[in-house]
Every structure is written in structure tokens, then in C-alpha cells.
C-alpha atoms as a PDB file:
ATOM      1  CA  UNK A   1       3.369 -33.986   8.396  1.00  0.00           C
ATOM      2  CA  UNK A   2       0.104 -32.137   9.219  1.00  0.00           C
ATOM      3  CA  UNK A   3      -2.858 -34.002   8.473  1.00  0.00           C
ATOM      4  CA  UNK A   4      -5.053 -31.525   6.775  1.00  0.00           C
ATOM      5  CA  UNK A   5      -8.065 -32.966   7.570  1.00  0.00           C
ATOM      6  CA  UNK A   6      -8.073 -32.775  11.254  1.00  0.00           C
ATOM      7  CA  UNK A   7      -6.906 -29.472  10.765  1.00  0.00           C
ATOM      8  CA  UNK A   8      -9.378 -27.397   8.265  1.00  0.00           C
ATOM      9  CA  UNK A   9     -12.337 -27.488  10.748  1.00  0.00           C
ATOM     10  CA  UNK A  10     -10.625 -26.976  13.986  1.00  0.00           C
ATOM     11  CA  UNK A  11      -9.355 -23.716  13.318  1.00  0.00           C
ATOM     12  CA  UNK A  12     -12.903 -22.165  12.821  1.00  0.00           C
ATOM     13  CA  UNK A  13     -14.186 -22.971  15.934  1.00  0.00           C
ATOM     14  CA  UNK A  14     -11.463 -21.465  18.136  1.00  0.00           C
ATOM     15  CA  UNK A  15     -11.563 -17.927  19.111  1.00  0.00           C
ATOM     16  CA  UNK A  16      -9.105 -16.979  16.689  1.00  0.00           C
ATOM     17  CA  UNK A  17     -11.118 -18.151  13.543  1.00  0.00           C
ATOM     18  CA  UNK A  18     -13.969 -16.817  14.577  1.00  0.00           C
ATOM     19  CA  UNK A  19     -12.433 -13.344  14.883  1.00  0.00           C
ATOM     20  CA  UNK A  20     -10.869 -14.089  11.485  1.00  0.00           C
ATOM     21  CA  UNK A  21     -14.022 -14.725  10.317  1.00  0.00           C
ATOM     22  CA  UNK A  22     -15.550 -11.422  12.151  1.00  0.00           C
ATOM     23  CA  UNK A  23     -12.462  -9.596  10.520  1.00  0.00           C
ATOM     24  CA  UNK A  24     -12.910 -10.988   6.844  1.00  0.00           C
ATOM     25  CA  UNK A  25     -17.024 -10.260   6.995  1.00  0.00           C
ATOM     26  CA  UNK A  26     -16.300  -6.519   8.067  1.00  0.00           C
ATOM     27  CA  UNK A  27     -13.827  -6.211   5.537  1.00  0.00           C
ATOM     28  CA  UNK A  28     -16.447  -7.358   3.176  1.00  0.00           C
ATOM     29  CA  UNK A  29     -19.710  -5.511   4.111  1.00  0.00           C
ATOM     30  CA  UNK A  30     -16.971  -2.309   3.834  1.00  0.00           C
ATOM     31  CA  UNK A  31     -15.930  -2.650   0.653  1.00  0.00           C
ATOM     32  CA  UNK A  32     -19.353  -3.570  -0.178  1.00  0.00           C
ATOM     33  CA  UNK A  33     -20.650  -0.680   1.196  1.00  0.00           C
ATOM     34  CA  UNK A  34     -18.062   1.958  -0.208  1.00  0.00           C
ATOM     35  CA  UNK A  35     -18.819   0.709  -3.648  1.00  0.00           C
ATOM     36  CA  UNK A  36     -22.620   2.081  -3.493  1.00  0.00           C
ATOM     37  CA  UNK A  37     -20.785   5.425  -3.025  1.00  0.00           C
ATOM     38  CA  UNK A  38     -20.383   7.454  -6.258  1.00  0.00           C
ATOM     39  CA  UNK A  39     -17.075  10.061  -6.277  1.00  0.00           C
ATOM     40  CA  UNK A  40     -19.367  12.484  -8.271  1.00  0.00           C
ATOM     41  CA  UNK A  41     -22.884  12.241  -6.213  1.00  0.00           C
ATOM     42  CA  UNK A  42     -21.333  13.997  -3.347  1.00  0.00           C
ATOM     43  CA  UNK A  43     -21.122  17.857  -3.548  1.00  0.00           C
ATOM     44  CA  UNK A  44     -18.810  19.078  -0.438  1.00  0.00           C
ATOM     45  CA  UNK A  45     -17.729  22.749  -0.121  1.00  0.00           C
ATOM     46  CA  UNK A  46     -13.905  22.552   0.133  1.00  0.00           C
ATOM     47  CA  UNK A  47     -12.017  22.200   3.387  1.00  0.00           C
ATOM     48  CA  UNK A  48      -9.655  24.999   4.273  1.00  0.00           C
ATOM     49  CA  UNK A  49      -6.937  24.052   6.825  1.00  0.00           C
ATOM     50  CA  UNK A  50      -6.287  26.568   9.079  1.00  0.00           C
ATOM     51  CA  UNK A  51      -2.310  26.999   9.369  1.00  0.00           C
ATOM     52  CA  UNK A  52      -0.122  29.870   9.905  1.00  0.00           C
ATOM     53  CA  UNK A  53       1.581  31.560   6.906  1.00  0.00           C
ATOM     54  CA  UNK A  54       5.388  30.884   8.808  1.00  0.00           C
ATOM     55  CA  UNK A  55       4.475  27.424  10.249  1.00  0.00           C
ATOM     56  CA  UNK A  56       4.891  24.460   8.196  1.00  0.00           C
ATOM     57  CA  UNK A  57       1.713  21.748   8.490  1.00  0.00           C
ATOM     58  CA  UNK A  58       2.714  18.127   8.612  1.00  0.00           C
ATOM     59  CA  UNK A  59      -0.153  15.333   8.002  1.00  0.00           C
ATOM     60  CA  UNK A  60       0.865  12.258  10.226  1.00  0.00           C
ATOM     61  CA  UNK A  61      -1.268   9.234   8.768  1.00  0.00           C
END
């Protein structure tokens, strides 16, 4: 059996929990900063994709 004690404070001091750490503050200061922006405040002109009329366009995410 794992003794839990022993075990909670170990793993934040290795170089894994502290990039787990970096990872989960990033992941907060970005959703923290995309809810300051409004869908509506922003007024872009709308993007026209160049493709050719024969040629089919295919979006690879």
C-alpha cells in the first residue's frame, strides 16, 4: 500500500510537478484572460479565403 503521506509532498518538488504546476497556472491565467474578452466588443472585417473555384479547400486542425 502507498503511504499517502510520504507521497503528497514529494511529487511537487520534482521536475515533473513543478511543470504540472507551470502547466495548470498557464492554463489558468488563459482562461482567465479569454474571459475579459467580449464576442461582441470586437468588430473584424470578414476573412475571405482565397481558393480556386475547381479546387476543394480542406482545414487540417
Amino acid at each position: 500500500m502507498i503511504n499517502k503521506n510520504s507521497a503528497q509532498g514529494s511529487f511537487w518538488s520534482t521536475k515533473l510537478g513543478q511543470a504540472a504546476m507551470a502547466s495548470i497556472a498557464a492554463m489558468v491565467l488563459m482562461i482567465a484572460l479569454s474571459a475579459q474578452i467580449q464576442p461582441g466588443a470586437a468588430k473584424a472585417a470578414p476573412l475571405g479565403h482565397p481558393a480556386a473555384e475547381s479546387g476543394a479547400m480542406v482545414e487540417m486542425a
